[in-house]
Protein backbone atom coordinates (compact mmCIF):
# COMPACT_ATOMS: atom_id res chain seq x y z
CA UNK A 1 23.35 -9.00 17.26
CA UNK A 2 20.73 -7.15 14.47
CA UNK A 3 20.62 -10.42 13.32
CA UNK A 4 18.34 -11.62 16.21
CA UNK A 5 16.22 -8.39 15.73
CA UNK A 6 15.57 -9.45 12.29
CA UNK A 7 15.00 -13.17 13.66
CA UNK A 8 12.59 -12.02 16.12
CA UNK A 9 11.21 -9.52 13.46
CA UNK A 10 10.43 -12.11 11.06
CA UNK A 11 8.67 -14.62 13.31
CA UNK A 12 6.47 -11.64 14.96
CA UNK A 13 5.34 -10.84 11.49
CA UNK A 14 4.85 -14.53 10.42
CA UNK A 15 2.77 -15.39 13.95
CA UNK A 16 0.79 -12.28 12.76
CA UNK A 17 -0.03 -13.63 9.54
CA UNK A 18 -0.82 -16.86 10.66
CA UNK A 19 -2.91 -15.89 13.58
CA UNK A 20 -5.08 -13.15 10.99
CA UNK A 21 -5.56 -15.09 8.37
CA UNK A 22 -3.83 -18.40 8.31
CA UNK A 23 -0.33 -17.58 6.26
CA UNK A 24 2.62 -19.89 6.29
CA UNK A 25 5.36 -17.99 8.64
CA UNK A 26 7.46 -19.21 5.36
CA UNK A 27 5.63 -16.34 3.45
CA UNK A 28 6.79 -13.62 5.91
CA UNK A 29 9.78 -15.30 7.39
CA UNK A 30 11.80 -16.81 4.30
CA UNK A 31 12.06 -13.06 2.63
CA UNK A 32 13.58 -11.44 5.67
CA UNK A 33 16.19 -14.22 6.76
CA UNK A 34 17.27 -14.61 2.81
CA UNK A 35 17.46 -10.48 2.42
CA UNK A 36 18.44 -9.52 5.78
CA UNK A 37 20.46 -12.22 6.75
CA UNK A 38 23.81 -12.48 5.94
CA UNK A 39 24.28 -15.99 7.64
CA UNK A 40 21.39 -17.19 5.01
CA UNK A 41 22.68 -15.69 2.13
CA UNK A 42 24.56 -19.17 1.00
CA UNK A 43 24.39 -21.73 -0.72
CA UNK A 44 21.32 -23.53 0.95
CA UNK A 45 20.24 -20.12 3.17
CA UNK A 46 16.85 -20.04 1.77
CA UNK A 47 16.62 -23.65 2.04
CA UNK A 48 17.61 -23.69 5.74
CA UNK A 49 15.37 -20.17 6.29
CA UNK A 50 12.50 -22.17 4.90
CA UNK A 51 12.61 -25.29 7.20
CA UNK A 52 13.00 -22.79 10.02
CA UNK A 53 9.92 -21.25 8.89
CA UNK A 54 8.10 -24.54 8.67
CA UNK A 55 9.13 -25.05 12.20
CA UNK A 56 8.08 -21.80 13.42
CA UNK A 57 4.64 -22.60 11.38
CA UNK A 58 3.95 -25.92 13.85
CA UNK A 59 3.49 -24.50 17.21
CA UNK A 60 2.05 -21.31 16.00
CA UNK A 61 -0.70 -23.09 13.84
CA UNK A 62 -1.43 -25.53 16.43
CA UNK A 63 -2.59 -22.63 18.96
CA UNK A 64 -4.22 -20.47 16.11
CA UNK A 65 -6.03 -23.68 15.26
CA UNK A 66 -7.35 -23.98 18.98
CA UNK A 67 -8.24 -20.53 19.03
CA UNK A 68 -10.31 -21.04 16.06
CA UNK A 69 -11.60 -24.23 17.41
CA UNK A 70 -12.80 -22.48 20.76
CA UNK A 71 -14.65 -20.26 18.86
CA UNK A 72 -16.40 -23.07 16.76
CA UNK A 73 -15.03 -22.18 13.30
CA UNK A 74 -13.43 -24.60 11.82
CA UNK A 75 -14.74 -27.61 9.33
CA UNK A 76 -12.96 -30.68 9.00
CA UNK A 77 -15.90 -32.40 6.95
CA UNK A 78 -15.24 -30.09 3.95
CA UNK A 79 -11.76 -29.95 4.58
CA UNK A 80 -10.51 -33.53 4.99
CA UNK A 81 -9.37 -34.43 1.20
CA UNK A 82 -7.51 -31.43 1.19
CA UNK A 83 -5.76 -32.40 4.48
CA UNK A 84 -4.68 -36.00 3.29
CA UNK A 85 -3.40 -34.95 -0.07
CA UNK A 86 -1.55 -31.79 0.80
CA UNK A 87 0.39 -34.61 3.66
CA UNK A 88 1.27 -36.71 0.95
CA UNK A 89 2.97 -34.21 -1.34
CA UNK A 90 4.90 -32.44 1.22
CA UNK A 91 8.33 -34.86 1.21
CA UNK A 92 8.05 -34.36 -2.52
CA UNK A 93 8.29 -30.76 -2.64
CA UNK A 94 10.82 -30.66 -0.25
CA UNK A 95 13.16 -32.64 -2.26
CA UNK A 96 12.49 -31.13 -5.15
CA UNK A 97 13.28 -27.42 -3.14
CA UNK A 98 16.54 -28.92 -2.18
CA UNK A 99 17.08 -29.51 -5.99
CA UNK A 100 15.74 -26.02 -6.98
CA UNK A 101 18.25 -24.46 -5.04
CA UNK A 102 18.87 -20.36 -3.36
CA UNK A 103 18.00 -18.54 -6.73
CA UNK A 104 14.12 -20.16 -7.40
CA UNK A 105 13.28 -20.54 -3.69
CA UNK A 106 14.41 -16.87 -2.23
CA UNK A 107 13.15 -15.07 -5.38
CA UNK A 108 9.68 -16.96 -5.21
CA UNK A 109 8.98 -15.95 -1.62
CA UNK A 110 9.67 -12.40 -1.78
CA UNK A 111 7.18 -11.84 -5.36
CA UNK A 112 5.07 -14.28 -2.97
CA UNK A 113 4.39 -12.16 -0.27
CA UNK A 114 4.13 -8.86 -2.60
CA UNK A 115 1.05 -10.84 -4.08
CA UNK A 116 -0.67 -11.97 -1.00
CA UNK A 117 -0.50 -8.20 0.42
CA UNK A 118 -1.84 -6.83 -3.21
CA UNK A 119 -4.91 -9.40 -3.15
CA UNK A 120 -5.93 -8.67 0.52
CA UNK A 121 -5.77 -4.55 -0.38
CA UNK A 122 -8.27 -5.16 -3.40
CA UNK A 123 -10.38 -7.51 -1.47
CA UNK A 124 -9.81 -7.99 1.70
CA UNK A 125 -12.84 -10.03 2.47
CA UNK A 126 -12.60 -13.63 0.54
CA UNK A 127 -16.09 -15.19 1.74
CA UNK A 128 -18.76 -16.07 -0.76
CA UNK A 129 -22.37 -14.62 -0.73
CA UNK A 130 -23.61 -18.09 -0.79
CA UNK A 131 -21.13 -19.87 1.83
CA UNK A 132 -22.12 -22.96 2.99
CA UNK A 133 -23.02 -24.55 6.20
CA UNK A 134 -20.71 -25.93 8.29
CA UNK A 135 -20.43 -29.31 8.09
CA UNK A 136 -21.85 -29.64 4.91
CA UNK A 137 -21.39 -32.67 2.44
CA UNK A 138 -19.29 -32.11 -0.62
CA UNK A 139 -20.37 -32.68 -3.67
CA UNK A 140 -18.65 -34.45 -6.62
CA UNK A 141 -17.38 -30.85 -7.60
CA UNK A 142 -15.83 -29.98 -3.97
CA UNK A 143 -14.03 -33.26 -4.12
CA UNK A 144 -12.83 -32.72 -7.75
CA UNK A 145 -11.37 -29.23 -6.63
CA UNK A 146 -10.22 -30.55 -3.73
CA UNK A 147 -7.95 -33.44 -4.96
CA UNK A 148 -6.64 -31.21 -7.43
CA UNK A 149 -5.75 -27.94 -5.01
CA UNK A 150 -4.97 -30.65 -2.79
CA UNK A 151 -1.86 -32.12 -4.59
CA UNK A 152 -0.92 -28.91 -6.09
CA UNK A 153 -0.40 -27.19 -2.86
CA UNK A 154 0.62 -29.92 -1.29
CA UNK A 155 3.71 -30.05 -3.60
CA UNK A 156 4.41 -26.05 -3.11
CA UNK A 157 4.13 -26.39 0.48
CA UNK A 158 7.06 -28.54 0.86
CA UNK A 159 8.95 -27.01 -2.45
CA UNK A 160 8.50 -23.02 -0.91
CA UNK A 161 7.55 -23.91 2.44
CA UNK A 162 4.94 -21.89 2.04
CA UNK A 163 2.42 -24.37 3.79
CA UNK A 164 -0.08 -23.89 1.85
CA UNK A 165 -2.08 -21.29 3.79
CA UNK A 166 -3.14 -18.24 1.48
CA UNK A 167 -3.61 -20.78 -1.72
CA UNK A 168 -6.26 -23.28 1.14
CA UNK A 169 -7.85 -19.96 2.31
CA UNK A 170 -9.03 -18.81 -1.34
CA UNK A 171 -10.13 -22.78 -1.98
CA UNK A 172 -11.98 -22.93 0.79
CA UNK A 173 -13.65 -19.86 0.70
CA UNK A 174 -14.28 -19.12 -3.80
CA UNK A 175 -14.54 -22.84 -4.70
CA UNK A 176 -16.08 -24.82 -1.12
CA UNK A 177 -18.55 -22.01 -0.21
CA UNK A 178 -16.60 -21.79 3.77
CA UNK A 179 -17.32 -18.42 5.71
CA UNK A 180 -13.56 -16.61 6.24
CA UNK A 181 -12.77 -17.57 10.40
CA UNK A 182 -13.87 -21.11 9.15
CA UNK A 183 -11.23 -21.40 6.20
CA UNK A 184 -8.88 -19.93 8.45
CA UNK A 185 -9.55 -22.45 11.03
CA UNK A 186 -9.65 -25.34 8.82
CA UNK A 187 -6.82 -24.31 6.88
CA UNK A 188 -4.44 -23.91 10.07
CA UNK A 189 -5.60 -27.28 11.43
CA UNK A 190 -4.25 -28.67 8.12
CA UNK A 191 -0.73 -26.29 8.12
CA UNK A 192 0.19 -27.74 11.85
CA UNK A 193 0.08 -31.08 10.72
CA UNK A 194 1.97 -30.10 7.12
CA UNK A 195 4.58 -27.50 8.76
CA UNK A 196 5.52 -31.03 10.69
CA UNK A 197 5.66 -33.07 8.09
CA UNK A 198 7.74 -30.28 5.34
CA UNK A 199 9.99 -29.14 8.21
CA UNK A 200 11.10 -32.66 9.66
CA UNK A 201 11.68 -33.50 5.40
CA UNK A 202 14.27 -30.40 5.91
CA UNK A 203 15.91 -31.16 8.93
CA UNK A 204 16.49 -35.31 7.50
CA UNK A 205 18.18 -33.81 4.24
CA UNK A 206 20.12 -31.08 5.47
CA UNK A 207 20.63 -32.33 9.22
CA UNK A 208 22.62 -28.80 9.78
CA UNK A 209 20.22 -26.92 10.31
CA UNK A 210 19.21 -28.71 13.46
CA UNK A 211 22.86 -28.87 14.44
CA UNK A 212 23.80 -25.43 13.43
CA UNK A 213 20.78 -23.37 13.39
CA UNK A 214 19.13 -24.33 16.52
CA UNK A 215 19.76 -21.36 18.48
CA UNK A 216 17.51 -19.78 16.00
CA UNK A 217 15.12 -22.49 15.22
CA UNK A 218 14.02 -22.24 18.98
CA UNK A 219 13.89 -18.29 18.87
CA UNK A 220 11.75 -17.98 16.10
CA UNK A 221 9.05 -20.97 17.19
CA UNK A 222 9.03 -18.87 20.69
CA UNK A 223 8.12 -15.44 19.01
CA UNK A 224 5.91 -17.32 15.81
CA UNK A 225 3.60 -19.06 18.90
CA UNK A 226 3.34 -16.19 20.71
CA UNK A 227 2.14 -13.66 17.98
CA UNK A 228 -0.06 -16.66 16.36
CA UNK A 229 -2.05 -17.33 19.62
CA UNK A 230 -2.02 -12.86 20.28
CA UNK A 231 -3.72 -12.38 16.53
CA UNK A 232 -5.76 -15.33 16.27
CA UNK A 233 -7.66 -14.00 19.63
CA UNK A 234 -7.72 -10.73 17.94
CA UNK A 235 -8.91 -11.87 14.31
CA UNK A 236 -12.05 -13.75 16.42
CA UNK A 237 -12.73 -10.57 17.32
CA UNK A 238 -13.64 -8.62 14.63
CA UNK A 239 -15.23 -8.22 11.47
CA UNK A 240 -13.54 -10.32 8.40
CA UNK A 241 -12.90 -7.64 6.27
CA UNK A 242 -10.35 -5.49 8.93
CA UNK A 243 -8.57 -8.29 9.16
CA UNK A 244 -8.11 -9.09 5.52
CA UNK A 245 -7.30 -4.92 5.18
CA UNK A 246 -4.88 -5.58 7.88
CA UNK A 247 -2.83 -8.11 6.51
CA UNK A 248 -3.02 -6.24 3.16
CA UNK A 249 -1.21 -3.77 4.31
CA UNK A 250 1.25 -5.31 6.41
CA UNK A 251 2.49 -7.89 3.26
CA UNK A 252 2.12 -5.08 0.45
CA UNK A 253 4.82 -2.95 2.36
CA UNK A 254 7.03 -5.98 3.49
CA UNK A 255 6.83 -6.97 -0.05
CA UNK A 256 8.01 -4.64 -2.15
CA UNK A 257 10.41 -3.38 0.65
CA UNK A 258 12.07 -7.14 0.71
CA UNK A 259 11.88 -6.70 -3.42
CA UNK A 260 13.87 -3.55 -3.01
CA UNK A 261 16.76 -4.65 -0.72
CA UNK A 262 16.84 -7.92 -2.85
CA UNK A 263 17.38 -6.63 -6.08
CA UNK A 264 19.03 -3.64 -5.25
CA UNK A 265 22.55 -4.37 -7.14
CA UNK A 266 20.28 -4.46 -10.36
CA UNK A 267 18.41 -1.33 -9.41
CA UNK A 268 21.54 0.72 -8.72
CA UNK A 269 22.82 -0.31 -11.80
CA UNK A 270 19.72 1.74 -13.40
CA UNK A 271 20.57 5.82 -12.46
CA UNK A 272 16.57 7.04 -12.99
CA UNK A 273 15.57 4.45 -10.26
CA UNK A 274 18.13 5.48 -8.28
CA UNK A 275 17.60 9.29 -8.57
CA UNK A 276 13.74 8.51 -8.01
CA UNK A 277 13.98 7.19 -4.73
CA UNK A 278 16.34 9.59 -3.98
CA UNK A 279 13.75 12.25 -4.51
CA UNK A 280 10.93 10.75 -3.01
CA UNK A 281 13.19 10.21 0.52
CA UNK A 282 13.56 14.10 0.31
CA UNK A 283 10.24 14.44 -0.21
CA UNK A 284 8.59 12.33 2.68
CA UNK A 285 11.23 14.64 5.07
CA UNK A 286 8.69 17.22 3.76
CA UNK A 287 5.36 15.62 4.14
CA UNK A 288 5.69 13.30 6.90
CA UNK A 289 6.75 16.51 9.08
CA UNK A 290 3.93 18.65 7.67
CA UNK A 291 1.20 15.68 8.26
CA UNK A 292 2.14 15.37 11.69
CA UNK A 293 1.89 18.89 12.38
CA UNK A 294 -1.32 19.30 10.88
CA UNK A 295 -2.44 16.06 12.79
CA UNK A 296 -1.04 18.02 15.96
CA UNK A 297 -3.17 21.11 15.48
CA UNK A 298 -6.41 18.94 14.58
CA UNK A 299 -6.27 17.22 18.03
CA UNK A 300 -5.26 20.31 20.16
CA UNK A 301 -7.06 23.07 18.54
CA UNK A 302 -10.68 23.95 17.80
CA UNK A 303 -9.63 24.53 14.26
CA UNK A 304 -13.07 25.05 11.71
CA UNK A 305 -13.77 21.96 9.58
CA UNK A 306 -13.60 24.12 6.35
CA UNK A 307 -10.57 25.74 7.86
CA UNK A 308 -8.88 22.37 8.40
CA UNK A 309 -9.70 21.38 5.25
CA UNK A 310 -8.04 23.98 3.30
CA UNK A 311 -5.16 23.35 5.28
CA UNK A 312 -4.94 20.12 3.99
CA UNK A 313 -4.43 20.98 0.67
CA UNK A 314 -1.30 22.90 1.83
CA UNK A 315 0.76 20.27 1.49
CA UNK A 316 -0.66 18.86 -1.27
CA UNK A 317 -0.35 21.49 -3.69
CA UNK A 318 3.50 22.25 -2.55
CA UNK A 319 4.17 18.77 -3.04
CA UNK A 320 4.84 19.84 -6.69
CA UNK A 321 7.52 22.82 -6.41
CA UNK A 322 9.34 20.49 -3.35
CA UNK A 323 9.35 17.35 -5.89
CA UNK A 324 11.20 19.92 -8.50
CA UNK A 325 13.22 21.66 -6.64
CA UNK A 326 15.27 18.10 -5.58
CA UNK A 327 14.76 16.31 -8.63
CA UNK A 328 17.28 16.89 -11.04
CA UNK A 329 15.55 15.96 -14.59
CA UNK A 330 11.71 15.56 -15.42
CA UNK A 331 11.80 12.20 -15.69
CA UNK A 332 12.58 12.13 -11.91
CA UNK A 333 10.03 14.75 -10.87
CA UNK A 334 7.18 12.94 -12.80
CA UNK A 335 8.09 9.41 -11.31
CA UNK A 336 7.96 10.62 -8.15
CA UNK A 337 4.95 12.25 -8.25
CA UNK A 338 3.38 8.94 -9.72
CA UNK A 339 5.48 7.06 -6.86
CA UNK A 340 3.42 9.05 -4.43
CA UNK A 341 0.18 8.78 -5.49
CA UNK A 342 0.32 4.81 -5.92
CA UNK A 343 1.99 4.62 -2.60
CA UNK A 344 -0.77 6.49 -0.67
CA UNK A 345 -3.99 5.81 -2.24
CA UNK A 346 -4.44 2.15 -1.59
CA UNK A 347 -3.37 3.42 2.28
CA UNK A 348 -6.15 6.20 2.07
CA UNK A 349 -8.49 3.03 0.67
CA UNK A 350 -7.69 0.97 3.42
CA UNK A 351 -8.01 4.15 6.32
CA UNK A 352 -11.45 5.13 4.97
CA UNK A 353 -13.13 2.08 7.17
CA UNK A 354 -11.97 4.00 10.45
CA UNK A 355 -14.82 6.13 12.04
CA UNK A 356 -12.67 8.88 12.73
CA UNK A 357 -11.44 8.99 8.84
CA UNK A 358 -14.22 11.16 7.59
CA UNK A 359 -14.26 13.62 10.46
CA UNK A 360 -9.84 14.01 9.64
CA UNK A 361 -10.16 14.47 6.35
CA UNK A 362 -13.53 16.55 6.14
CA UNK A 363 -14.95 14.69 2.84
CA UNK A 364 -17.57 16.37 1.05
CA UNK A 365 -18.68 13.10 -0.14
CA UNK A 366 -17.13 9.49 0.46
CA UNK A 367 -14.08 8.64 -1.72
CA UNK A 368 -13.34 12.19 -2.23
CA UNK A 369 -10.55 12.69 -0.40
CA UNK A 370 -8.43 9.81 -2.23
CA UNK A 371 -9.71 10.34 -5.43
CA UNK A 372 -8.46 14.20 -5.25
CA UNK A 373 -5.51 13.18 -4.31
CA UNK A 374 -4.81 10.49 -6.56
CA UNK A 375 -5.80 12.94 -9.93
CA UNK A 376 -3.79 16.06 -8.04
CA UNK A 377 -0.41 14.04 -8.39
CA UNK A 378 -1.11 12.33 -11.77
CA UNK A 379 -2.14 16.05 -13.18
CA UNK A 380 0.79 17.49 -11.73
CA UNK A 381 3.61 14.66 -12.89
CA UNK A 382 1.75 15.78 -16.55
CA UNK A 383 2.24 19.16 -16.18
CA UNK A 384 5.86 18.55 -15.24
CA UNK A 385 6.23 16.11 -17.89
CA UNK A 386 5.07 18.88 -20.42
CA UNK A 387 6.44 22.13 -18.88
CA UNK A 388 10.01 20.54 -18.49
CA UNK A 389 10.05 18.07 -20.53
CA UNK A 390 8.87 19.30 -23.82
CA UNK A 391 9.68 23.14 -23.04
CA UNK A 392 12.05 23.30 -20.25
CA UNK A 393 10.30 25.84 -18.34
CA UNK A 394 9.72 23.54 -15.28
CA UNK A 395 8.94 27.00 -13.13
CA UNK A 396 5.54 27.31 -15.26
CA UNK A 397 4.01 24.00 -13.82
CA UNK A 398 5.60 24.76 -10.45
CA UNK A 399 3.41 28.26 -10.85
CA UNK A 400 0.35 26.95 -12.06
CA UNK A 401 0.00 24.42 -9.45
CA UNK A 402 0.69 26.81 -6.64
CA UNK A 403 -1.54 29.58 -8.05
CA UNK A 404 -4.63 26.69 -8.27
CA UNK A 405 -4.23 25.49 -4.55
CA UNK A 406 -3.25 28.90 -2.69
CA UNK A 407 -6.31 30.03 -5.10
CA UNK A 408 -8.71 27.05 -4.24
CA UNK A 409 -8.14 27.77 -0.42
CA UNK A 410 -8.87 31.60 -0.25
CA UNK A 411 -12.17 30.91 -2.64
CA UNK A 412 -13.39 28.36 -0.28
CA UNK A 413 -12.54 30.73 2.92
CA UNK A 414 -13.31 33.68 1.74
CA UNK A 415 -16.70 32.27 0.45
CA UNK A 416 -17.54 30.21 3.29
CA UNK A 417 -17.07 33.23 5.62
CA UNK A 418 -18.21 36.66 3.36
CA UNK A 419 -20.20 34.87 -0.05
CA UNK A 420 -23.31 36.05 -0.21
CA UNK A 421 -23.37 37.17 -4.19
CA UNK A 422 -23.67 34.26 -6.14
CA UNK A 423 -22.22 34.20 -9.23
CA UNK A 424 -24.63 34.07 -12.73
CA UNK A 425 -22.04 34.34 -15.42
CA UNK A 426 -22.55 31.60 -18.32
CA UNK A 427 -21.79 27.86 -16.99
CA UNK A 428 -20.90 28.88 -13.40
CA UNK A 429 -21.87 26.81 -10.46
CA UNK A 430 -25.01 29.08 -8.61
CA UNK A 431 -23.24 27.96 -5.79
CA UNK A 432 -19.98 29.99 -5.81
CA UNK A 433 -20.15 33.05 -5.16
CA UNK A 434 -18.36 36.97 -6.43
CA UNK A 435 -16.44 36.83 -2.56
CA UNK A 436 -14.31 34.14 -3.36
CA UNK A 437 -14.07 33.98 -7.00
CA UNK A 438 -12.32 37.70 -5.91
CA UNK A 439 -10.27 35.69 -3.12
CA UNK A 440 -8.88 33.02 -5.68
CA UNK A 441 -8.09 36.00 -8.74
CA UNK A 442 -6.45 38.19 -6.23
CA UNK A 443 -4.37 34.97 -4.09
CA UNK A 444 -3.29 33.57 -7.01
CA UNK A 445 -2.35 36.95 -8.79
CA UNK A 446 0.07 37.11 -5.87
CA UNK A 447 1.49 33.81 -5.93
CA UNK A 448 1.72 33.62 -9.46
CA UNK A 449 3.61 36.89 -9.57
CA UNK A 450 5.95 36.07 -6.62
CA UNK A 451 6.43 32.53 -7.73
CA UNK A 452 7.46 33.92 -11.52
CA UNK A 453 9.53 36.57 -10.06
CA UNK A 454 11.68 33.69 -8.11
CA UNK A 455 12.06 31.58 -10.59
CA UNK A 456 12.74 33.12 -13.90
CA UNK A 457 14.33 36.05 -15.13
CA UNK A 458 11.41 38.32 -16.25
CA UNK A 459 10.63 42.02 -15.03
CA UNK A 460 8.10 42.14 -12.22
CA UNK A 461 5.51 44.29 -14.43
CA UNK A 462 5.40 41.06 -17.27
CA UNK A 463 5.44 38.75 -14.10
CA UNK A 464 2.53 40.65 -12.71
CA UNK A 465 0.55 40.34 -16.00
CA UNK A 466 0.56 36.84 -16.69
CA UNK A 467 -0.09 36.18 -13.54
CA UNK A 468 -2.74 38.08 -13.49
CA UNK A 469 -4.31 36.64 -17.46
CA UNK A 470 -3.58 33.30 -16.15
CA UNK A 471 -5.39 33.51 -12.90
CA UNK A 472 -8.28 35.14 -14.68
CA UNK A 473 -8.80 32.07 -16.97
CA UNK A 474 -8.36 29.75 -13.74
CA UNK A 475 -10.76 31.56 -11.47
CA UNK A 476 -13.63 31.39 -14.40
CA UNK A 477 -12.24 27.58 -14.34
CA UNK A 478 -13.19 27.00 -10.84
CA UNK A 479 -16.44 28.20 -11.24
CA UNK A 480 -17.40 25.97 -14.13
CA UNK A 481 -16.06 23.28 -12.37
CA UNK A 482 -17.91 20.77 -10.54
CA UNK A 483 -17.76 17.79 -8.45
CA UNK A 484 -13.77 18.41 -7.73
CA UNK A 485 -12.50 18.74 -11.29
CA UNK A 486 -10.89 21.92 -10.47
CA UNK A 487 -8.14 19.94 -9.11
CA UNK A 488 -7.45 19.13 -12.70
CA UNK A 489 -9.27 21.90 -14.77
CA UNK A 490 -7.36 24.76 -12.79
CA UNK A 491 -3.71 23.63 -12.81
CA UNK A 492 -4.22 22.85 -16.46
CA UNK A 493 -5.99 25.89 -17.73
CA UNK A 494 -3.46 27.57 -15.25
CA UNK A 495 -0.60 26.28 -17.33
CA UNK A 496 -1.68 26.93 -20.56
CA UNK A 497 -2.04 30.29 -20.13
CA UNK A 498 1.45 30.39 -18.50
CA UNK A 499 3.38 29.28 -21.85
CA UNK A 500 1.16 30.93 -24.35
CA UNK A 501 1.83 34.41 -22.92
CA UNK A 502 5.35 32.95 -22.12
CA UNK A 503 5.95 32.40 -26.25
CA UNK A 504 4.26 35.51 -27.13
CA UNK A 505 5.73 38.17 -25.13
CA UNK A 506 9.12 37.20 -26.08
């Protein structure tokens, strides 16, 4: 029975893709029937996933392809070599897939669709400045670069099954000057008549999976159609580059999850992966919980932007002590840090085009808010790199970091609501003022103390007074600081301070 979830899964996703922006349902489908699956983990399950796909692909191109038509984008004049020679190499791939075998087909797909997702995320928009008309003649270049894409893709669509339609979109659009909806038009036109030709080249040399596998074969052309014909009317709809960010998204994740599952014998065999993802599964049952209840209180209270703000950074800067606490070596801690911050910046990228994304995050300026984040995670996997890794005193980064964002938050309150002395000390920002520089020493005095006093052995009174020398150093920092390098400059300074006076007062 979950195998017809994942069935109807799979051709959802590949109707999606093939409706946005004119992928194969082989590049969505053939990873989660070969991973998922256990009935296509055989001998010739990726082979029999991949004609399924194909099938799926038919329908569901042939009513994205009217969709496209109805909205006049589409250009067969350009697109015509491309269309005859990718027909003519199809029955040749597909032999040569049934050759190939499980291994090369299944572990193409899935590094496949990782790919796709990555190039949409960097540029989601494939269009040239100087796109040509519709319906205009090639020249003796187009036709060169179209005979040759032609017969190369030609042969991958029937050896993957991949029809073709990421590797047409990117011809079409960087080498024959076509605006995106057209390429995607054009290029669907071509997969309906392809995903025939590859998928009936299955069925006559493997005849089971017609006989055996039709239960599913109709299923997933039923579900493919209908979320082709649902996303094409969306993707004529708006702007090219949400739907490119869209699909991004959507492959990047299925991707590397599909990567994951696939090769997960090999990654078990490796304890540091192991114990990474470990940790970072704790640690999203810390910040999924705290985003939603921040999200909560943003939408039900009248909470001041500079208020909200701070609150933000919450979270952040206890991402750090939550990360050690579960991980049980540095190595582990530091990964996972990394983990994080590559996980969530190309997501805070691809957010910042929503209207509302500025007014959630309060940015001082744009790009702010994932730039912080993305140097607030790298800094701290350093600091735990050096503090337990070369020293073993893993509680001095876990300080540092807390002291610099409890710190940060009661400088920019206490500032915001009581600064009115501005600060004229050598270096210092005229902008900060004696209120909160007095906020940050006294806040992170505290936490510095209490988080010492928790997690090592000393006496409060030597707790107390490097927390206190170290929070000095970091509040004079923050007011040299400028543009957001505190979120570096603090914790650093911060932790220096921490295991000079550490080695000295022994």
């Amino acid at each position: 029975m979950m195998e017809f979830f994942w069935y109807i899964l799979a051709s959802v996703l590949a109707g999606v893709g093939t409706g946005l922006v004119g992928l194969s349902a082989a590049t969505v489908m053939v990873p989660i029937l070969i991973v998922l699956c256990p009935s296509f983990a055989g001998e010739t399950g990726a082979y029999q996933a991949t004609a399924i796909a194909l099938a799926s692909d038919i329908l569901g191109s042939a009513v994205t392809t009217a969709t496209y038509i109805k909205h006049k984008n589409i250009d067969l004049r350009r697109g015509w070599i491309m269309l005859v020679c990718i027909i003519g190499m199809c029955t040749l791939g597909s032999f040569a897939a049934w050759k190939a075998g499980n291994v090369v087909l299944g572990g193409f797909t899935l590094i496949l669709t990782f790919c796709i997702g990555i190039r949409f995320l960097v540029k989601p928009s494939t269009e040239r400045a100087d796109a040509e008309a519709k319906g205009a003649k090639l020249a003796w270049k187009g036709i060169a670069v179209s005979l040759f894409f032609g017969l190369t893709i030609g042969f991958g669509t029937g050896f993957v099954g991949s029809g073709g339609g990421m590797m047409m979109l990117v011809v079409f659009t960087a080498f024959l000057g076509m605006e995106l909806k057209t390429a995607v038009g054009t290029s669907t036109f071509i997969m309906t008549f392809t995903a025939l030709i590859a998928s009936v080249s299955h069925i006559f040399i493997h005849p089971a999976i017609l006989l055996e596998r039709w239960p599913v074969l109709l299923l997933c052309m039923a579900a493919a159609t209908a979320a082709s014909l649902v996303s094409a009317r969306f993707a004529n709809r708006v702007d090219n580059r949400t739907v490119g960010r869209v699909t991004g998204v959507v492959l990047t994740v299925l991707g590397a999850a599909l990567i994951l599952l696939h090769y997960w014998e090999l990654i078990a065999a490796q304890p540091l992966a192991v114990s990474v993802l470990r940790c970072f599964g704790e640690y999203l049952l810390f910040i999924i919980p705290a985003a939603l209840i921040l999200l909560v209180l943003h939408f039900t209270l009248d909470i001041p932007r500079v208020v909200f703000r701070k609150l933000l950074h919450l979270p952040a800067f206890c991402s750090a002590a939550v990360i050690v606490w579960r991980a049980d070596c540095w190595q582990t801690a530091s990964l996972t840090l990394v983990l994080f911050a590559v996980i969530v910046y190309p997501v805070l990228w691809l957010c910042q085009g929503w209207s509302g994304y500025d007014r959630l995050f309060v940015q001082k300026k744009p790009g702010e808010i994932k730039k912080s984040l993305l140097l607030l995670f790298l800094c701290d996997a350093a600091l735990v790199a050096l503090c337990w890794g070369a020293f073993d005193l893993p509680w001095a980064a876990v300080a540092a970091i807390l002291m610099w964002g409890s710190g940060d938050g009661a400088a920019a309150l206490a500032g915001h609501r009581f600064g009115k002395h501005h600060v004229k000390l050598p270096l210092a920002d005229p902008q900060k003022t004696w209120e909160g520089s007095g906020a940050m020493l006294t806040v992170s005095t505290v936490v510095g103390t209490a988080a010492m006093l928790i997690l090592t052995a000393e006496p409060w009174y030597r707790c107390l007074m490097i927390a206190l020398a170290a929070s000095i150093f970091g509040a004079y920092t923050e007011l040299i600081s400028r543009g957001g390098d505190d979120t570096v400059t603090v914790p650093v300074v911060n932790t220096v301070v921490l295991l000079i006076l550490h080695f000295l007062l022994r």
